[in-house]
Protein backbone atom coordinates (compact mmCIF):
# COMPACT_ATOMS: atom_id res chain seq x y z
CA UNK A 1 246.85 131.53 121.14
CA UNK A 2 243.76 132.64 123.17
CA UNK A 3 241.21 130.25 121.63
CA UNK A 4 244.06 127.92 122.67
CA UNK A 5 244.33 129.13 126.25
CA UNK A 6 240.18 129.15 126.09
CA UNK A 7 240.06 125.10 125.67
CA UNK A 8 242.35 124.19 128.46
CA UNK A 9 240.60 126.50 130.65
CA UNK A 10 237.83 125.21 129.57
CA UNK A 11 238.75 121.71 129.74
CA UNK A 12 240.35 122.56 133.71
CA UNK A 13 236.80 123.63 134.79
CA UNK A 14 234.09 122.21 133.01
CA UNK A 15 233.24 125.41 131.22
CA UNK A 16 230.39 124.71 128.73
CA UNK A 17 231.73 124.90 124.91
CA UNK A 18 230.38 123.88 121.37
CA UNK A 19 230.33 124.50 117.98
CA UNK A 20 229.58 123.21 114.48
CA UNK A 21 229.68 119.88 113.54
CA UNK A 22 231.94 117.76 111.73
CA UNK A 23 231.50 114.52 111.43
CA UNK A 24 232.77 111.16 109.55
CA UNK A 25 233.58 107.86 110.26
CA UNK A 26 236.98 108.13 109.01
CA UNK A 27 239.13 110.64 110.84
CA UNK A 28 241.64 111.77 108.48
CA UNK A 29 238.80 112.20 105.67
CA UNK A 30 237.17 114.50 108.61
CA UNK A 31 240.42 116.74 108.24
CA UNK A 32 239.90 117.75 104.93
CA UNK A 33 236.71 119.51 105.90
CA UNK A 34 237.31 120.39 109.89
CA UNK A 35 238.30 123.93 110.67
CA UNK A 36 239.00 125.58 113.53
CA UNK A 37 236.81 125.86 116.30
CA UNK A 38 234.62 123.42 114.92
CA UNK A 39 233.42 120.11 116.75
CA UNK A 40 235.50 117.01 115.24
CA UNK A 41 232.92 113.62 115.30
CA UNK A 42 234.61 110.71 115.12
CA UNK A 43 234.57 107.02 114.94
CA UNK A 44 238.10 105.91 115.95
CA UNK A 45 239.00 103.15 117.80
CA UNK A 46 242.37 103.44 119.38
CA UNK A 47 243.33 107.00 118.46
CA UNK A 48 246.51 107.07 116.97
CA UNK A 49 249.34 109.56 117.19
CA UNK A 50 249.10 110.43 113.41
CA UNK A 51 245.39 110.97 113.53
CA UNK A 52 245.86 112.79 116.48
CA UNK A 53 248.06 115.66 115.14
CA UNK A 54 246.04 116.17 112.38
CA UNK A 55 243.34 116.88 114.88
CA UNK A 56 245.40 118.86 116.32
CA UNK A 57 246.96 121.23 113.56
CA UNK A 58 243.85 122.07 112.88
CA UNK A 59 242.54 123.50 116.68
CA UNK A 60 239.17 121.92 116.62
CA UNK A 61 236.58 122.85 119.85
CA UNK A 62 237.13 119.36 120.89
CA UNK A 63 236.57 115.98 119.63
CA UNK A 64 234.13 113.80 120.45
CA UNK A 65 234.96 109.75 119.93
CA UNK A 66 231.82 107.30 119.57
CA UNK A 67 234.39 104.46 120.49
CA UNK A 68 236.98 104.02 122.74
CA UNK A 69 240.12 106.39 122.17
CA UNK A 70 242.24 103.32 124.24
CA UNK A 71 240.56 100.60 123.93
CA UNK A 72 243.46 98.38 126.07
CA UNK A 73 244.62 97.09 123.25
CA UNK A 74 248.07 99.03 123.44
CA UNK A 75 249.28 101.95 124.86
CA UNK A 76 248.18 104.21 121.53
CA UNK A 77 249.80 107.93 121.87
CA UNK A 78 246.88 110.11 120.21
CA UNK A 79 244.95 110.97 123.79
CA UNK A 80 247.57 112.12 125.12
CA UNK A 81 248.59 114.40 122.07
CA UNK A 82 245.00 116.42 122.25
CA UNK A 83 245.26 116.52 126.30
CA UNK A 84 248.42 117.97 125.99
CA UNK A 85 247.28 120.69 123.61
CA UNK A 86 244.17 121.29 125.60
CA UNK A 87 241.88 119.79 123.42
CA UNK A 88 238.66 118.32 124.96
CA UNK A 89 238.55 114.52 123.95
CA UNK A 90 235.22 112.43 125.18
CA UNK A 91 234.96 109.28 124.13
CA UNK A 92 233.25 106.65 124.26
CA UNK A 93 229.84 107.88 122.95
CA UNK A 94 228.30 105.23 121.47
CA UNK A 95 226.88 104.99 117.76
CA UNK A 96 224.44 107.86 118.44
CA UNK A 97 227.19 110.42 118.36
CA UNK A 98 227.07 109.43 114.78
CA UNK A 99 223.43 110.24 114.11
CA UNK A 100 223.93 114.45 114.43
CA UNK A 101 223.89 115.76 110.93
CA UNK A 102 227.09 117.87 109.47
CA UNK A 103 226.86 121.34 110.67
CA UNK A 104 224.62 121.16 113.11
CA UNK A 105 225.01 123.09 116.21
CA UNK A 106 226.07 121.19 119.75
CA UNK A 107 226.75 121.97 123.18
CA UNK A 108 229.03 120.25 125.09
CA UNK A 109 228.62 119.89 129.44
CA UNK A 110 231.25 118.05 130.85
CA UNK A 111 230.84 114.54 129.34
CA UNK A 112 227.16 115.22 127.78
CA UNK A 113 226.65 116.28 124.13
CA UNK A 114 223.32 118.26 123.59
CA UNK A 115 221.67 119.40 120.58
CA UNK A 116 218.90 121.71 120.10
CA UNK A 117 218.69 121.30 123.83
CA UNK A 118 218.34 117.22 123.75
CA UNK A 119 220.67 114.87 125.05
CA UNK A 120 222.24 113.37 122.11
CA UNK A 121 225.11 111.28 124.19
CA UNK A 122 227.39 110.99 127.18
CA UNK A 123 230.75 109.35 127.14
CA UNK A 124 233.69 109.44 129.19
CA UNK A 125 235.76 112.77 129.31
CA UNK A 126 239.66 112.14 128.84
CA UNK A 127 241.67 113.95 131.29
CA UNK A 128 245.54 113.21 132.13
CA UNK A 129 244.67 111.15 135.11
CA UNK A 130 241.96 108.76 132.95
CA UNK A 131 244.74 108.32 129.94
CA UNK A 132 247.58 107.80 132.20
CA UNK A 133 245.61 105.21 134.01
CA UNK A 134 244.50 103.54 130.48
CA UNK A 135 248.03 103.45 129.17
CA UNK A 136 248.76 100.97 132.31
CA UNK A 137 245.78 98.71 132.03
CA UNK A 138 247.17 98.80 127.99
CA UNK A 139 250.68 97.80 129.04
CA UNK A 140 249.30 94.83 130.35
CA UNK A 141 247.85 93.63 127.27
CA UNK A 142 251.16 94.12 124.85
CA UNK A 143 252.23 90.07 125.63
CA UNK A 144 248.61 89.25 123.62
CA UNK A 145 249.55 91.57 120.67
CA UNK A 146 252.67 90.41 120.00
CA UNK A 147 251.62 86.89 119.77
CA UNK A 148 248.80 87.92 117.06
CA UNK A 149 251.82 89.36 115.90
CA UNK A 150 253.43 86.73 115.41
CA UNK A 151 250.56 84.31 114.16
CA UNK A 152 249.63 87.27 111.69
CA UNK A 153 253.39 87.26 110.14
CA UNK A 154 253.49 83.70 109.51
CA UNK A 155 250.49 83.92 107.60
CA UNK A 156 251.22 87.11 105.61
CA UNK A 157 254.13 85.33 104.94
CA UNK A 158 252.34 82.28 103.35
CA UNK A 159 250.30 84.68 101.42
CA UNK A 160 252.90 87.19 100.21
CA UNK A 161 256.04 84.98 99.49
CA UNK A 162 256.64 85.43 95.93
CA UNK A 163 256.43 89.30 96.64
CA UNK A 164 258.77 89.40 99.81
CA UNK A 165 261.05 87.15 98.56
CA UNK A 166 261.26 87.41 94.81
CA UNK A 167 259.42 90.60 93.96
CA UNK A 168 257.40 88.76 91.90
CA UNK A 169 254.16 91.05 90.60
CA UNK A 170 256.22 94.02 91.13
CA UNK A 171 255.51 96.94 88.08
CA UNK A 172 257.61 98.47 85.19
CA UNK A 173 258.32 101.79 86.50
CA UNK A 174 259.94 104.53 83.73
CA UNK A 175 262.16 106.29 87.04
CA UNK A 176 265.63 104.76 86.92
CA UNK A 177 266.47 103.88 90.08
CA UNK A 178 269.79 101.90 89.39
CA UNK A 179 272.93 103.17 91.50
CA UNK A 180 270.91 106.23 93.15
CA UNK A 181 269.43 107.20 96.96
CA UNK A 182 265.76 107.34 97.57
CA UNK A 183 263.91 108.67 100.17
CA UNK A 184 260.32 108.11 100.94
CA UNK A 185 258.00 110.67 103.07
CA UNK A 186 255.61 108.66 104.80
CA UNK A 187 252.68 111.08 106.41
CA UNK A 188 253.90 109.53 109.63
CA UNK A 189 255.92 110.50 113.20
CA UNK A 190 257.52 113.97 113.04
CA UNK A 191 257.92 114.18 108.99
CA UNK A 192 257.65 117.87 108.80
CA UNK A 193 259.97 118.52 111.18
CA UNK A 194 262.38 115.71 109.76
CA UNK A 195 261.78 116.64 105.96
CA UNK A 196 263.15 120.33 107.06
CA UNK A 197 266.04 118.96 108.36
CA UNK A 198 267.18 116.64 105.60
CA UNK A 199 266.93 119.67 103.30
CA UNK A 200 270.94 120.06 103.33
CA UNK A 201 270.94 116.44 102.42
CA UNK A 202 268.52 116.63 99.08
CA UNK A 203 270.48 119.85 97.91
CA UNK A 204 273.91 117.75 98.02
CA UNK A 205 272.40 113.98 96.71
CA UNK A 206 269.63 114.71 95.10
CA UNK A 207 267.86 111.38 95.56
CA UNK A 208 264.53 110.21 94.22
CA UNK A 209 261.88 111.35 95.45
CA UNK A 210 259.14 109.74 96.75
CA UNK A 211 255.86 110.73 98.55
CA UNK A 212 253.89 108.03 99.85
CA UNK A 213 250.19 109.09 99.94
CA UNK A 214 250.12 112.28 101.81
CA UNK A 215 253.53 112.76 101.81
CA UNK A 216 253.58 113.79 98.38
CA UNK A 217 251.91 116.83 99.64
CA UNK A 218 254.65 117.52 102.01
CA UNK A 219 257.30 117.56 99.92
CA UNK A 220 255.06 120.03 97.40
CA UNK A 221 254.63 122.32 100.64
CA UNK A 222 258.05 121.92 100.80
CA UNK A 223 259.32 123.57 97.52
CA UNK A 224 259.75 119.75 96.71
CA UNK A 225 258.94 117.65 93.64
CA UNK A 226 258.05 114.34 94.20
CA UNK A 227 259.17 111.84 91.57
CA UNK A 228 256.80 109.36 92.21
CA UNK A 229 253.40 109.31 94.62
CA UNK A 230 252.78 105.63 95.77
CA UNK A 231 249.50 104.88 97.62
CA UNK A 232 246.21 104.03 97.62
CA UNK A 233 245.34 107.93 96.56
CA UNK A 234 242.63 108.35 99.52
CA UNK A 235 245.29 110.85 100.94
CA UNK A 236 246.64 112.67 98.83
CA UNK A 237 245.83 115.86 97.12
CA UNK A 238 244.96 116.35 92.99
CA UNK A 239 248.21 119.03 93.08
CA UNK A 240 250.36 116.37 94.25
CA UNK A 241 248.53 113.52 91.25
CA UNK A 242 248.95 116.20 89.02
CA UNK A 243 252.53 117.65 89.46
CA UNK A 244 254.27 115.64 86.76
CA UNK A 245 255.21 112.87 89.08
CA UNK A 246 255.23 109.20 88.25
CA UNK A 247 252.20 107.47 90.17
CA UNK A 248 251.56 103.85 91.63
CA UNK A 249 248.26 103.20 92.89
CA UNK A 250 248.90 100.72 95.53
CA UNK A 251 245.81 98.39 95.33
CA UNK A 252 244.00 95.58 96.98
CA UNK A 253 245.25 91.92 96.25
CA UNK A 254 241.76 92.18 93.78
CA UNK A 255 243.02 94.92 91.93
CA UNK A 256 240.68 98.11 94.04
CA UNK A 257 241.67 100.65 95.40
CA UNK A 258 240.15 103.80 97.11
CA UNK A 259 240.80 106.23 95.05
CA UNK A 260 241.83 104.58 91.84
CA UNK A 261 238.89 106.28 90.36
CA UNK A 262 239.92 109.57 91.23
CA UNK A 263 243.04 109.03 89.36
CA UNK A 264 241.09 107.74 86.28
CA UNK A 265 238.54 110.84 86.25
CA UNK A 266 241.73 113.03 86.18
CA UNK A 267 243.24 111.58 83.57
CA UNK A 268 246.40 110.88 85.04
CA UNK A 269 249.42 108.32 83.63
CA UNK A 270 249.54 105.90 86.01
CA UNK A 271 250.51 102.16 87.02
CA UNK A 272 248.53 99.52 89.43
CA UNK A 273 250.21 97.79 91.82
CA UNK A 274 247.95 94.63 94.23
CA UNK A 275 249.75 93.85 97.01
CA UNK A 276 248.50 93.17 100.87
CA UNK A 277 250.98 95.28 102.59
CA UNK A 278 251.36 98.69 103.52
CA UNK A 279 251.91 101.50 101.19
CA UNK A 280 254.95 102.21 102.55
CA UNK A 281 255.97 98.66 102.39
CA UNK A 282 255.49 98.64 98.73
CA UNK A 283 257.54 101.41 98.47
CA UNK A 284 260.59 100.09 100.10
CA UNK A 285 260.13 96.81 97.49
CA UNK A 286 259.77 99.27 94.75
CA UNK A 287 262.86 100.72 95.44
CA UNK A 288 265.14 97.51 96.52
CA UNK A 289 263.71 95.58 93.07
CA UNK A 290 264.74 98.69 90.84
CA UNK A 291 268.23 98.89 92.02
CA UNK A 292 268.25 101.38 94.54
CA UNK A 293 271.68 102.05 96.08
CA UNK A 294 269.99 103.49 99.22
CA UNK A 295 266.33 104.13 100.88
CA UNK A 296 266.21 106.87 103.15
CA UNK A 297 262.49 106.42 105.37
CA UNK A 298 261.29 109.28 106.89
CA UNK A 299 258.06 109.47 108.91
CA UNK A 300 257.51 105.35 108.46
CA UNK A 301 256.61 102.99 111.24
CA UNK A 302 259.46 101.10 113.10
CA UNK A 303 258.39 100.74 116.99
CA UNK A 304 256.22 98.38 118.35
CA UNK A 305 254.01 101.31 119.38
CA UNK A 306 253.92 102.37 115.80
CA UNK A 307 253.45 98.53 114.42
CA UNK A 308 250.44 98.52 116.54
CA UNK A 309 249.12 101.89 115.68
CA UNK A 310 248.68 100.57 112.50
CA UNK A 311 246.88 97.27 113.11
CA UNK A 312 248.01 94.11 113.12
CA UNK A 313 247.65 93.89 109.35
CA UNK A 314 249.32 96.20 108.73
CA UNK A 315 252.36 95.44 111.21
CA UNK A 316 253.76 92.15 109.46
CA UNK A 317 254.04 93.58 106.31
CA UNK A 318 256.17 96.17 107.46
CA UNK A 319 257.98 93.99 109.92
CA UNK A 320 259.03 91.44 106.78
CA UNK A 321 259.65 94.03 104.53
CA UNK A 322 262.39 96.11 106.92
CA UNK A 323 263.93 92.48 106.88
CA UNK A 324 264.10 92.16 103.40
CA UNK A 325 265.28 95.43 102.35
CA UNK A 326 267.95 95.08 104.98
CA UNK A 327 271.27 97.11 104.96
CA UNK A 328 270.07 99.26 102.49
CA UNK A 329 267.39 101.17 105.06
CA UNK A 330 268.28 104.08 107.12
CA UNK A 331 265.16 105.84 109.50
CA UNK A 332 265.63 109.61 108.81
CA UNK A 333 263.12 109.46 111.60
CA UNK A 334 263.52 111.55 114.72
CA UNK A 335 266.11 112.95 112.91
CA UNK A 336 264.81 116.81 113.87
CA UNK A 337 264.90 115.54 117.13
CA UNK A 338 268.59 114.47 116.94
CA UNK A 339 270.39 117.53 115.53
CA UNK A 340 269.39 120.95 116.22
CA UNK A 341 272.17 123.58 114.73
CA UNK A 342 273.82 126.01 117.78
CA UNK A 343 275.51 129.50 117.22
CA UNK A 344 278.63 129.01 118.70
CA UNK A 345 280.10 131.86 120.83
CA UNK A 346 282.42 132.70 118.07
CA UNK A 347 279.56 132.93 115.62
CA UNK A 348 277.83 135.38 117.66
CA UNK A 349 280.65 137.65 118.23
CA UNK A 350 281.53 137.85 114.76
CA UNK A 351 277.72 138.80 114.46
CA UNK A 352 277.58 141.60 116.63
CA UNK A 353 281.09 143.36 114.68
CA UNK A 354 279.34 142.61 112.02
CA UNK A 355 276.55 144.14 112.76
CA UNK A 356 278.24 147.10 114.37
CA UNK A 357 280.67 147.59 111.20
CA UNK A 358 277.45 148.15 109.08
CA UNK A 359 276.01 149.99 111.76
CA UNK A 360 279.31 152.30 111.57
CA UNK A 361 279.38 152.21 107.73
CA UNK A 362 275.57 153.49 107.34
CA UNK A 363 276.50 156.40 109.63
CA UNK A 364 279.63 157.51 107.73
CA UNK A 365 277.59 157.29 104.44
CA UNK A 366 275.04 160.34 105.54
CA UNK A 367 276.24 164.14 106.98
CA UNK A 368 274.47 164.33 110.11
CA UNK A 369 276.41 160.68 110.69
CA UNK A 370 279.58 161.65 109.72
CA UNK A 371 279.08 164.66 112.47
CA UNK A 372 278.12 162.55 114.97
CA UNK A 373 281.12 160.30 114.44
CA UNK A 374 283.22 163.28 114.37
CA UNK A 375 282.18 163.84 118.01
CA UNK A 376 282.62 160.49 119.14
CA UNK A 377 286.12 160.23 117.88
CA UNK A 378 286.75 164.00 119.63
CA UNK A 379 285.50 163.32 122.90
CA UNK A 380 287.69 160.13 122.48
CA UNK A 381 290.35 161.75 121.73
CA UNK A 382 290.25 164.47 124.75
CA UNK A 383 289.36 160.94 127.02
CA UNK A 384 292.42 159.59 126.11
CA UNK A 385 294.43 162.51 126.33
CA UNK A 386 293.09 163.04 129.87
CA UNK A 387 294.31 159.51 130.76
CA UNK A 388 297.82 159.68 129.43
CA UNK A 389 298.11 162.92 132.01
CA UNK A 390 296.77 161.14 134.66
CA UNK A 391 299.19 158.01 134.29
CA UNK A 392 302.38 160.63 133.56
């Protein structure tokens, strides 16, 4: 709490502040290794909310962007996350941000980056009045993005037919999904919060159980047993590949994938499945082509804000794929959000005489208790005796 109350003074006034490096070119690789207090480098166009709360989780010194956190392209959310928790954010660094060597020690002045006492870069430091002005100038630009949009789906379309459509290419799983629920735990919006919430709802159903990459880790944190883990594997941990869980290594259309190697070296049963969508995408197909009653989503994309936090490429996929999975989708996202449980007033009472009944029922079980009671109920007694005089 004070190192957190340190950074937004810090960020407030300008304060100097520093720390070890980490650096890497992919941000949620960087979180594996970041720890608190430590510098987060970063190459991240765009900053998106997910990204962003990792960052954040972890209570870096700041972060320091050799792009553009907003670019224009769209109003992105993950700026505004690490303002809000007091996290410095400069951006726009350039490529020799990138050149500082992991754990190396740096000192950050306002906007200015030094090391060993040399400028190493100055960028632009993110304040609320910079981000909300760049979420305006992106607002503008959300006509041009939904016509790529658009041109992009058509040709994903052309491409991916025979998947969409027919679920043709789609593999033998040995999880029978005929006649049950699923849900899926995307490492997306709010699923921790969510996934605690639903609990009540995976005691009473028990559905299938799925973790798309990271999310299989969540429902492990969670006391939870994924059935299957579907993803490229860059994401998730060897616990989670190694639980007993049925695993589909989404791939490239040629058959790679990131961390299909990783799943080779540790010797884990597994299937391949190419496809050019989205790993949750593939998930919902999964599910719909093996007879899934019900697929419950929680933490996957479905604003345009999310679409576009994802890239274009990724956004028709998912856009097509919520089409053709149809009525049997429900978002379980936001859900935490939506419900919060309240004591009612005749809860509480029945707390407190609870509470005083077992208060009452400890004291009668000991001597010196039982005494004290005793003069409690005589000095009640002589009370009410005084009172029935008083009235007479």
């Amino acid at each position: 709490m004070m190192a957190l109350f340190g950074r937004k003074r810090n960020q407030k006034t300008g304060t100097n502040l520093g720390g070890l490096v980490r650096i890497d070119t992919r941000t949620k690789n960087l979180t594996k290794r970041l720890g608190a207090g430590e510098v987060a480098v970063i190459s991240h166009q765009d900053l998106d909310w997910v990204a962003a709360e990792s960052l954040k989780a972890i209570e870096p010194a700041a972060v320091l962007n050799a792009e553009k956190s907003t670019s224009g392209r769209y109003p992105n959310q993950g700026p505004k996350v690490l303002i809000e928790a007091g996290i410095p954010l400069i951006d726009d660094l350039g490529s020799d941000i990138m050149s500082l060597k992991e754990g190396q020690r740096v000192e950050i002045r306002d906007n200015q980056v030094f090391c060993e006492g040399k400028l190493v870069a100055e960028g632009v430091r993110q304040t609320e009045e910079t981000n909300a002005a760049n979420m305006e100038a992106a607002k503008a630009s959300l006509g041009v993005q939904i016509e790529a949009f658009t041109a992009n789906t058509m040709e994903y379309l052309k491409k991916e037919r025979d998947l969409i459509l027919d679920s043709v290419g789609v593999p033998d799983l040995r999880t029978n999904f005929t006649g049950r629920q699923v849900l899926m735990v995307v490492r997306g919006y709010n699923y921790k919060e969510d996934l605690l919430m639903l609990k009540p709802y995976i005691r009473e159903y028990r559905p299938i159980l799925i973790g798309v990459d990271g999310g299989a880790d969540a429902l492990l944190e969670n006391g939870l047993k994924p059935d299957l883990v579907v993803g490229d594997m860059d994401s998730v941990t060897d616990k989670a590949l190694t639980c007993g869980a049925e695993i589909v290594v989404h791939a490239y259309p040629n058959g790679k994938a990131p961390g299909l190697t990783r799943v080779q070296e540790l010797g884990v049963e597994h299937v391949v499945f190419p496809a050019a969508g989205t790993s949750e995408d593939i998930t919902m197909l999964l599910a719909d082509e093996k007879g899934a009653e019900l697929i419950v989503a929680l933490g996957t994309h479905a604003t345009l804000v999310e679409f576009l936090d994802k890239g274009r490429a990724g956004m028709s996929s998912t856009f097509l794929t919520r089409l053709k999975v149809g009525s049997k989708l429900i978002d379980a996202k936001g859900v935490s959000k939506l419900y919060r449980p309240r004591i009612a007033n005749w809860q509480m009472g029945l707390l407190v005489v609870a509470g005083l009944l077992a208060m009452l029922a400890a004291l009668g079980s000991t001597t010196g208790g039982q005494t004290f009671l005793g003069l409690v109920a005589a000095n009640m007694d002589a009370w009410w005796h005084g009172l029935r005089g008083l009235i007479g």
